[in-house]
Protein backbone atom coordinates (compact mmCIF):
# COMPACT_ATOMS: atom_id res chain seq x y z
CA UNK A 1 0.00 0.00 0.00
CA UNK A 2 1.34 3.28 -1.36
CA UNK A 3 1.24 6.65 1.16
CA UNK A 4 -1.93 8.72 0.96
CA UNK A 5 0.36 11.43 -1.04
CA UNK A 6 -2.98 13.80 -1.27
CA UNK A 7 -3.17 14.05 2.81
CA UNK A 8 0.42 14.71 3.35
CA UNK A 9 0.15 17.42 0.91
CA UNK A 10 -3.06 18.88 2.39
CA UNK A 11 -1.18 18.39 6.01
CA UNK A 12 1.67 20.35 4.64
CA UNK A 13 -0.31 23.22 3.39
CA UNK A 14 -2.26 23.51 6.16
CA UNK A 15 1.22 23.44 8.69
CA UNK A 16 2.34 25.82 5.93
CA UNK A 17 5.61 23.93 5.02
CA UNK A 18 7.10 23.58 2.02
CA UNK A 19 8.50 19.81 2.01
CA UNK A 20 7.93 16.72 4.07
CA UNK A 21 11.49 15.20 4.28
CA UNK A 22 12.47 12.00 5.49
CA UNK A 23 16.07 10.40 6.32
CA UNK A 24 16.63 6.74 6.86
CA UNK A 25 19.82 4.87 7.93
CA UNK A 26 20.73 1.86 10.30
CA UNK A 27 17.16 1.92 11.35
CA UNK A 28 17.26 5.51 12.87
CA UNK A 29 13.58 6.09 12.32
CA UNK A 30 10.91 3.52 11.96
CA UNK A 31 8.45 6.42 12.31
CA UNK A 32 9.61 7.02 8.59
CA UNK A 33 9.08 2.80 7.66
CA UNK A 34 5.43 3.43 8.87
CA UNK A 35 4.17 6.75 7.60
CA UNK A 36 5.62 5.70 3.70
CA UNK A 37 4.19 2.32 4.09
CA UNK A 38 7.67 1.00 3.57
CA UNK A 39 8.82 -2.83 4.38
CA UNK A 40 10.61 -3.20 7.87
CA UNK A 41 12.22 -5.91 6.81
CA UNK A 42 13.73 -4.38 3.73
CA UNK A 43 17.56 -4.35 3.43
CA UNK A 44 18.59 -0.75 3.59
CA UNK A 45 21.95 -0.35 4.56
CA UNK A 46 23.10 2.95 2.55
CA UNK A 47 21.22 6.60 3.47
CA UNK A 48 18.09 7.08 1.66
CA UNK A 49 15.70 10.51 1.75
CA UNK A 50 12.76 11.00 0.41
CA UNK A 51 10.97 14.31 -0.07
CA UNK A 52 7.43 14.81 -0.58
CA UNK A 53 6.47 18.24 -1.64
CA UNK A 54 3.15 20.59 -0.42
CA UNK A 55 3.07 20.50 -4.25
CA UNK A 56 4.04 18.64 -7.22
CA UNK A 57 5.72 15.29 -7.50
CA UNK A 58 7.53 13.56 -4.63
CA UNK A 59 11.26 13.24 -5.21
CA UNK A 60 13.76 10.84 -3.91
CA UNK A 61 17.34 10.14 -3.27
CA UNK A 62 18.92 6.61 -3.11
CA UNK A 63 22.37 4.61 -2.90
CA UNK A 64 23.23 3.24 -6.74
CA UNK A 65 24.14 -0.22 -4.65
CA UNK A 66 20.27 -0.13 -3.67
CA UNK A 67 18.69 2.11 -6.40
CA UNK A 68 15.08 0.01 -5.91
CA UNK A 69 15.36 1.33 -2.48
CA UNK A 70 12.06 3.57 -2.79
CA UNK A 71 10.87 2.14 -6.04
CA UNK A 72 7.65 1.47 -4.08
CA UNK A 73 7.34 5.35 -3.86
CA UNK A 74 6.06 7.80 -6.18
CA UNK A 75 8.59 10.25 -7.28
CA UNK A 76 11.26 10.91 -9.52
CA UNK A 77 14.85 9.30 -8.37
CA UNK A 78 18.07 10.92 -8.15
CA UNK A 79 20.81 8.41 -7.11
CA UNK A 80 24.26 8.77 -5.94
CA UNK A 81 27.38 7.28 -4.97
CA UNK A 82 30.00 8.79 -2.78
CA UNK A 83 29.34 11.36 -0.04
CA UNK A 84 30.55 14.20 -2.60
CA UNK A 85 27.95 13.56 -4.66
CA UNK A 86 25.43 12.83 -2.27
CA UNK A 87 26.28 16.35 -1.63
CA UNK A 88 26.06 17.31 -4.77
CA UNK A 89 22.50 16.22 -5.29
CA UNK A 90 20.49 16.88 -1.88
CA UNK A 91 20.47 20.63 -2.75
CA UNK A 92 18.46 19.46 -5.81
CA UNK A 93 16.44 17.11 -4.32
CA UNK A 94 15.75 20.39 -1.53
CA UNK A 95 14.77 22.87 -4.64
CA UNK A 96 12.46 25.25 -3.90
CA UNK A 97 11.92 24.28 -0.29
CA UNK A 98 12.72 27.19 2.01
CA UNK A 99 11.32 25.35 5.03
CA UNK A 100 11.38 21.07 5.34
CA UNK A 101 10.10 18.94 8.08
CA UNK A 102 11.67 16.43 9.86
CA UNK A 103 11.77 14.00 12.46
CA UNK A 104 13.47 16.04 15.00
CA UNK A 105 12.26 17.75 18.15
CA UNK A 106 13.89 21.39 19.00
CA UNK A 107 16.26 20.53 22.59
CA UNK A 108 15.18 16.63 22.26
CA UNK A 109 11.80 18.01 23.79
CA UNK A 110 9.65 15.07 22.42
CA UNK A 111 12.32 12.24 22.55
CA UNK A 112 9.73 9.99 20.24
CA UNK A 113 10.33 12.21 17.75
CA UNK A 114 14.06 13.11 17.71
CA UNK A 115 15.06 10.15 14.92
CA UNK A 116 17.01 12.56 12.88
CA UNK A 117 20.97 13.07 13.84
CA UNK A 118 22.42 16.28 14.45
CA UNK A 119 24.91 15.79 11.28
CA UNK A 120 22.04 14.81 9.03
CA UNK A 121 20.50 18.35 10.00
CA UNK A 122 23.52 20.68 9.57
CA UNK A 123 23.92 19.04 6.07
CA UNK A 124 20.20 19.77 5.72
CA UNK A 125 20.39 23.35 6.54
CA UNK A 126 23.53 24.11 4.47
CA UNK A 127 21.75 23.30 1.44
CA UNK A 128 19.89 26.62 2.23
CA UNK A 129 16.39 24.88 3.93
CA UNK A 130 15.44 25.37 7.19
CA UNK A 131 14.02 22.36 9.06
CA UNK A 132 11.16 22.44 11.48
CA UNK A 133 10.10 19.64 13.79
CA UNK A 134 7.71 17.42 11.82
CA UNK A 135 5.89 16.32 15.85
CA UNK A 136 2.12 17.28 14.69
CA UNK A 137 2.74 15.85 11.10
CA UNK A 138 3.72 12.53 12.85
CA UNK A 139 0.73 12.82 15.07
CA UNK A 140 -1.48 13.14 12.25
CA UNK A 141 -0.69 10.44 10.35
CA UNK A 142 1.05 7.52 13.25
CA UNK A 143 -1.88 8.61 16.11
CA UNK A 144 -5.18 9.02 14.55
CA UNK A 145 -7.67 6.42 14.49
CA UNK A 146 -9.98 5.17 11.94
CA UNK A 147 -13.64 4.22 13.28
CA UNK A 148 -13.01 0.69 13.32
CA UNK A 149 -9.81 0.98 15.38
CA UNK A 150 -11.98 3.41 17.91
CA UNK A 151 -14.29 0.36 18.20
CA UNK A 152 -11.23 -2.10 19.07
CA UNK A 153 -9.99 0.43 21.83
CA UNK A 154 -13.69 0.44 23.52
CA UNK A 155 -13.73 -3.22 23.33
CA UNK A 156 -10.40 -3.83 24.51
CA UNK A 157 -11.17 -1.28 27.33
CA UNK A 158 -14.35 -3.07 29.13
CA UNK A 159 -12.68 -5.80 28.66
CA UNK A 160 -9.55 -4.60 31.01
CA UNK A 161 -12.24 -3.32 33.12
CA UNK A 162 -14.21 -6.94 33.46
CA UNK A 163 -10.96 -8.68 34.38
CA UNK A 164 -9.80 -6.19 36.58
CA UNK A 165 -12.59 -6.99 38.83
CA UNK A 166 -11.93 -10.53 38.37
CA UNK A 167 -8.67 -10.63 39.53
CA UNK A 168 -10.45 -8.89 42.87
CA UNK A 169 -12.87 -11.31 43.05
CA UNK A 170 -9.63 -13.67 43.07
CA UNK A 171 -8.38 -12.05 45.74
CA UNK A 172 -11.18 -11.62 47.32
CA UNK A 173 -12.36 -15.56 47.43
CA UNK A 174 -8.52 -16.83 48.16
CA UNK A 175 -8.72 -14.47 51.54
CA UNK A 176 -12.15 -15.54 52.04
CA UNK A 177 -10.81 -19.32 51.61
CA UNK A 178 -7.90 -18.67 53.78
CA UNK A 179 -5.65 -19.34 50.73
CA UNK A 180 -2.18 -18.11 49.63
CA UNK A 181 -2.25 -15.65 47.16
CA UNK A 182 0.36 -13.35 45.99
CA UNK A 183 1.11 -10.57 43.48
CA UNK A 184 2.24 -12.96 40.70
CA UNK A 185 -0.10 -15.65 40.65
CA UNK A 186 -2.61 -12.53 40.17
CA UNK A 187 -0.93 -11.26 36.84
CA UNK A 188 -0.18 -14.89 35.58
CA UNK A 189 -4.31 -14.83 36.36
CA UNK A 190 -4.86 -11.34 34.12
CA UNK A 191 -2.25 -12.70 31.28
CA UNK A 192 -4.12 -16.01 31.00
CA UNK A 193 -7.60 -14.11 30.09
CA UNK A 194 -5.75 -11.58 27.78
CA UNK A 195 -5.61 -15.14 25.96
CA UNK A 196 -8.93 -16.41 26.83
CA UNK A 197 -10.07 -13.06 25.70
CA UNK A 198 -8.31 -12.96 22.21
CA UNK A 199 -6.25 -10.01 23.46
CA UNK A 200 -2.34 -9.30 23.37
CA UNK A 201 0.00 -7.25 25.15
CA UNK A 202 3.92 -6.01 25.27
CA UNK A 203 4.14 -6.87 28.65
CA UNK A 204 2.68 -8.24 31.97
CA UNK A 205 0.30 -6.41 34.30
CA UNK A 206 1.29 -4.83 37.19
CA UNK A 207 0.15 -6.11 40.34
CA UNK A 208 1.65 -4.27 43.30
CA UNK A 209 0.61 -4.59 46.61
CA UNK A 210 1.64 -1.94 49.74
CA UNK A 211 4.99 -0.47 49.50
CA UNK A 212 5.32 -1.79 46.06
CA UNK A 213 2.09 0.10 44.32
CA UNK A 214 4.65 3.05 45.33
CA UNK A 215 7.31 2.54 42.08
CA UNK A 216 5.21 3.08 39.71
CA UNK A 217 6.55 0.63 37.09
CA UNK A 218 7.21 -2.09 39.90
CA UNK A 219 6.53 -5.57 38.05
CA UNK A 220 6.41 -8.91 40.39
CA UNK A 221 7.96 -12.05 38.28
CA UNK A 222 7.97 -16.12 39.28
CA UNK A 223 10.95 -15.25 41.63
CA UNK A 224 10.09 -11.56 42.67
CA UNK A 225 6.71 -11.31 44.51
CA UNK A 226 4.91 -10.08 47.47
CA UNK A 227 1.85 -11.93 49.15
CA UNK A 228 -1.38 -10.59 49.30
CA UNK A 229 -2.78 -10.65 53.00
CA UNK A 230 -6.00 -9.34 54.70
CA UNK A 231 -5.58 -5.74 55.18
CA UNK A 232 -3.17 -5.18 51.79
CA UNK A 233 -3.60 -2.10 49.77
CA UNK A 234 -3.22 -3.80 45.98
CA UNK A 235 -2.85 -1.63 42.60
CA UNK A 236 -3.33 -3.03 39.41
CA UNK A 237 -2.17 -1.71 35.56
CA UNK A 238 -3.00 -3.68 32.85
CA UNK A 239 -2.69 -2.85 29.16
CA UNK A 240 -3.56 -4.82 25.80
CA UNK A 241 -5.12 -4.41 22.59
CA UNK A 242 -7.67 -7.24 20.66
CA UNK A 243 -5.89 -9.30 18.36
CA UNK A 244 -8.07 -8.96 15.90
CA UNK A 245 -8.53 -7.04 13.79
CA UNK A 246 -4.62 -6.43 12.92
CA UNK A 247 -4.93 -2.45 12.80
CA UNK A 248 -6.56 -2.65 16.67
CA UNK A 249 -5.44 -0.10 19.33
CA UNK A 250 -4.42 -0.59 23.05
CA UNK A 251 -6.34 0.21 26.14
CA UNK A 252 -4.39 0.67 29.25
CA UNK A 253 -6.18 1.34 32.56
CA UNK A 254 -5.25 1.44 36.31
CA UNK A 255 -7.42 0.33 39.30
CA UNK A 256 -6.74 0.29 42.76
CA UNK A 257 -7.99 -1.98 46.05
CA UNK A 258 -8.05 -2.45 49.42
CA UNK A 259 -8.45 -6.44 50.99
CA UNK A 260 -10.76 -6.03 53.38
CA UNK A 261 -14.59 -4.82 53.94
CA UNK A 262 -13.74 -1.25 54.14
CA UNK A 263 -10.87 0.72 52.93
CA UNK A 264 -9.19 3.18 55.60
CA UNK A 265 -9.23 6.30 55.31
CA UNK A 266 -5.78 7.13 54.58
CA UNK A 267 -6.17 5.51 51.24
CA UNK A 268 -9.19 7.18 50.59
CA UNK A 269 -7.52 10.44 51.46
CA UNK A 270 -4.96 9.84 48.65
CA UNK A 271 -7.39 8.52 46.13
CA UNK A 272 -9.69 11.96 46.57
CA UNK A 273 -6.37 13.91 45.43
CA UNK A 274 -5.33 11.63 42.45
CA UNK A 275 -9.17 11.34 41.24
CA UNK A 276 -9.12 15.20 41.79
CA UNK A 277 -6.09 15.74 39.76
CA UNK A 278 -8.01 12.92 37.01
CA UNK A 279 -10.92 15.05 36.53
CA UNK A 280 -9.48 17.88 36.67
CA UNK A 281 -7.72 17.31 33.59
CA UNK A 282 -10.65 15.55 31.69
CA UNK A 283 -12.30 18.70 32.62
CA UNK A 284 -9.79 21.05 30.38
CA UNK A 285 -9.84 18.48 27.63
CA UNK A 286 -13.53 18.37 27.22
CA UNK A 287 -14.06 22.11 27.59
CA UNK A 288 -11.38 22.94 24.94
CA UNK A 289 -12.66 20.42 23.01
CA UNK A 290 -16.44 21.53 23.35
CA UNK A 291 -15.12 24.97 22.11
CA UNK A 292 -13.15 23.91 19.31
CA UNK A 293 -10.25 25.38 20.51
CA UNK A 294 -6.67 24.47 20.23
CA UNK A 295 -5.14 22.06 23.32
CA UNK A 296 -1.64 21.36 23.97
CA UNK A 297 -0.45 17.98 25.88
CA UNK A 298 1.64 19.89 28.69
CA UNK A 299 -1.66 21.86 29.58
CA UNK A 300 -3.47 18.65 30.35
CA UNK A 301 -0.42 17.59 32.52
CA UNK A 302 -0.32 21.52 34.22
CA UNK A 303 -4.45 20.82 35.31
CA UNK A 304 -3.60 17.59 36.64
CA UNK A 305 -0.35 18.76 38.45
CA UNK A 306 -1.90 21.95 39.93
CA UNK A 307 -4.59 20.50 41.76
CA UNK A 308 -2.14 17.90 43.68
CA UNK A 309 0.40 20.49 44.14
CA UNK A 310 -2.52 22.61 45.93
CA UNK A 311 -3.69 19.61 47.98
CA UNK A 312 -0.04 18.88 49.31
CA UNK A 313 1.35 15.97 47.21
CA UNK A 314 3.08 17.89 44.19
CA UNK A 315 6.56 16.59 45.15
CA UNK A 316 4.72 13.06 44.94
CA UNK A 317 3.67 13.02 41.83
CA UNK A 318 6.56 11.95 39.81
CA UNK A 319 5.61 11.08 36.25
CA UNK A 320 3.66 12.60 33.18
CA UNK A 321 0.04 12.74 32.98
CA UNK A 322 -0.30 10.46 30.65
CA UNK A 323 0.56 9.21 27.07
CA UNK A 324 -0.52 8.87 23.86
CA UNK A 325 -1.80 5.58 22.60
CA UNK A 326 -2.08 3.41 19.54
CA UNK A 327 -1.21 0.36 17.74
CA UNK A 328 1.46 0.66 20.69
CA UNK A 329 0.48 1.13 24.05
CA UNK A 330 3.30 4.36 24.25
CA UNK A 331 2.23 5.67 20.62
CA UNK A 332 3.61 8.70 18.84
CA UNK A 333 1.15 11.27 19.45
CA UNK A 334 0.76 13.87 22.07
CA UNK A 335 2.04 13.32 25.69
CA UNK A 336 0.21 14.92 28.59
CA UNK A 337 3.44 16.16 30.00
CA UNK A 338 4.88 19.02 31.24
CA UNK A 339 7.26 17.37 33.85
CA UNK A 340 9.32 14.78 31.63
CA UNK A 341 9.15 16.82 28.15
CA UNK A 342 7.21 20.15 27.61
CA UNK A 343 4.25 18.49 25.00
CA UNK A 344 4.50 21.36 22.84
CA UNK A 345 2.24 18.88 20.01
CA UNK A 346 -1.30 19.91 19.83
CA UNK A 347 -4.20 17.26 21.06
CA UNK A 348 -5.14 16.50 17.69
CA UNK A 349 -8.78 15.18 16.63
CA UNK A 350 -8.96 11.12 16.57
CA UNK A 351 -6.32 10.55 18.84
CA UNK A 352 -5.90 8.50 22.29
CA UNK A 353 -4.15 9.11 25.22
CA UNK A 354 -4.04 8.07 29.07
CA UNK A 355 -4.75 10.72 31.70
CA UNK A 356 -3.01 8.91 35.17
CA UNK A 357 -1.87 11.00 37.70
CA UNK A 358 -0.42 9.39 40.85
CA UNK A 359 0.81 10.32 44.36
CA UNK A 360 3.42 7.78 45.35
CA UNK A 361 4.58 7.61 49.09
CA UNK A 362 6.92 4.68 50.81
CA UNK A 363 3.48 2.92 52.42
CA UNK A 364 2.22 3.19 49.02
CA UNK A 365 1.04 4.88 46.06
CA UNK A 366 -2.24 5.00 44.32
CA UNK A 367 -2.68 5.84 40.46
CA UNK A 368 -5.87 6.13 38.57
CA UNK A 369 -5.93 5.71 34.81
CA UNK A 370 -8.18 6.17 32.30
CA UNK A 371 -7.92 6.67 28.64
CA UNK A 372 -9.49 9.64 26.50
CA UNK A 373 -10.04 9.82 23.20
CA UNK A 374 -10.73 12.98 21.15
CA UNK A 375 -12.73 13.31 18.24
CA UNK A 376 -14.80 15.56 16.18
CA UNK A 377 -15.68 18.14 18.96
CA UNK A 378 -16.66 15.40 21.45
CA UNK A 379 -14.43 13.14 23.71
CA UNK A 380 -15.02 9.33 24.78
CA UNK A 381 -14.21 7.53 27.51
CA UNK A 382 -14.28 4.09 27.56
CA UNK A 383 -15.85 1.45 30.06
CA UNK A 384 -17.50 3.98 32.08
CA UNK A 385 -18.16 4.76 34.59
CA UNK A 386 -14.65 5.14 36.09
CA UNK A 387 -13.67 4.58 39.28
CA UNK A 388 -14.93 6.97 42.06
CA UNK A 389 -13.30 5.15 44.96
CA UNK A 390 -10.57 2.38 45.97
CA UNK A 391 -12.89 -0.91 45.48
CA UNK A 392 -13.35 -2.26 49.25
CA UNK A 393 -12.30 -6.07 47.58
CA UNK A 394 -13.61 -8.22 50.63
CA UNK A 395 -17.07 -6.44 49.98
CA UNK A 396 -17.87 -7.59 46.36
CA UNK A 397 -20.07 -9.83 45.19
């Protein structure tokens, strides 16, 4: 399947930038593989760049060793041999493009994007072009969703949520059976009915219980666990996407429990400011987005992060607000973050992306994560309603 040419172009006119360009070598930028619709498993060992135009015909640029590099493109070819020519013939292939796009972020801000090396660019820009980050234009065409992959991601989600509460009621029936039970033998539990479910995943659950729900990417393994007793706080992250259909989208959610018939207050306490910091953020999105106006990722992160900085636990809070999602579960659209990057990428229309704020202390940390998506003026989240308060596990059904 050949790029959609037409969008690009329209994209392009509508960033108001003269050229698209893209630079592969070594396997600096699968970003590039994707977008162009290019085999991964193509043998491309010599630099390649291909140029697509807010006008006119595409151009390329290619190794004489590997000359049917890009014959899968459009475009006219230019080939070369030695790095004097290869200097020799970028300025052409650049004609007429006063600004290009790339896949490079200004100060590594958005490390996703950053593919292109700092060489690569200063032979760029002495051809006369200047390059600007190509962030949105990779947003628009890696993390937007078609409606069919929407309707994988909602699926995917209630099911997360259905299983979540399963591996409660797990929980919940070993205490009441006054059985062993322990972090791991909880997510072998949630990665069995990814499989019974028809669902995949990059990696295990977490299951944290106590001191360990406080490291936020804390995994147990068949040698690394913690049992889960009567009175245990227990947090539990799962991601995973249907396997079918092949173009389907991750969900990736976060719940948290208490073992026992009512959950102190402490934890409750904590949950109020993380849920706070939640909504707050869902708030912003779905007011800019009821406006039609423009939304940035850090300002997501900023209404999350302000209202747990005013409630005390700012210093506690220790990661982004969330990420974007798609075919993988960290995708390459917008970030909420202001804390790990400045998300200087707009929130685009058809994209994904977690909101999960979390307070983290040495007893133990709580985390609540949902996942947004942003369409035509409205916003969706899946699996509703989400959750209001840590699940009291000993009390369900």
């Amino acid at each position: 399947m050949k790029p959609d040419i037409a969008a690009i172009q329209k994209a392009l006119a509508q960033e108001n930038v003269d050229a698209w360009l893209f630079y592969y070598f070594h396997e600096n930028d699968p970003l590039a593989l994707r977008i162009l619709n290019l085999d991964d498993k193509h043998f491309f060992s010599r630099r390649w760049f291909y140029l697509i135009p807010k006008s006119g015909a595409a151009r390329k640029l290619v190794h004489r060793i590997e000359s049917d590099s890009l014959d899968s493109l459009p475009g006219e070819k230019q080939i070369y041999v030695g790095w004097r020519q290869l200097e020799e013939e970028l300025p052409k292939l650049l004609d007429g493009c006063k600004t290009v796009a790339m896949q490079y972020s200004p100060r590594n801000a958005v490390p996703y994007i950053s593919r292109v090396d700092a060489g690569t660019l200063e032979l760029v820009r002495s051809c006369g072009a200047e390059v600007v980050t190509a962030a949105d234009l990779v947003s628009r065409f890696e993390a937007t969703w078609t409606d069919e992959q929407l309707k994988s991601h909602v699926k995917a989600c209630e099911n997360l949520k259905s299983i979540v509460f399963e591996a409660f009621q797990k929980i919940r029936d070993a205490i009441a059976a006054g059985a062993a039970i322990n972090e791991y033998q909880v997510q072998e539990f949630i990665w069995q009915r990814f499989e019974a479910l028809g669902m995949s995943s990059n990696s295990r659950p977490i299951v944290a219980v106590n001191g360990h729900s406080g490291s936020p990417h804390y995994q147990p393994d068949e040698k690394n666990f913690a049992a889960i007793n009567d009175g245990d706080f227990v947090l539990i992250d799962l991601w995973a996407k249907l396997k079918e259909p092949q173009n389907a989208v991750y969900a990736d959610i976060t719940w948290t429990g208490f073992v026992g018939k009512s959950v102190p207050q402490k934890y409750i306490d904590i949950f109020k400011v993380v849920s706070g910091g939640r909504d707050a953020a869902l708030s912003l999105v779905k007011e800019r987005v009821g406006k039609g106006e423009t939304l940035y990722g850090w300002e997501v992160d900023e209404a999350a992060r302000a209202f747990i900085s005013a409630a005390g636990y700012g210093q506690y809070f220790i990661h982004r607000t969330g990420h974007s999602i798609g075919l993988e579960v960290h995708a390459n659209g917008a970030n909420m973050d202001n804390l790990e990057t400045r998300e200087e990428r707009r929130v685009l229309p058809n994209t994904c992306f977690s909101i999960e704020p979390g307070v983290y202390l040495e007893e133990f940390g709580i985390r609540s994560e949902i996942d947004v998506f942003v369409g035509e003026g409205n916003v969706i989240v899946a699996a509703e309603p989400i959750q209001d308060h840590v699940i009291p596990i000993m009390s369900l059904n």
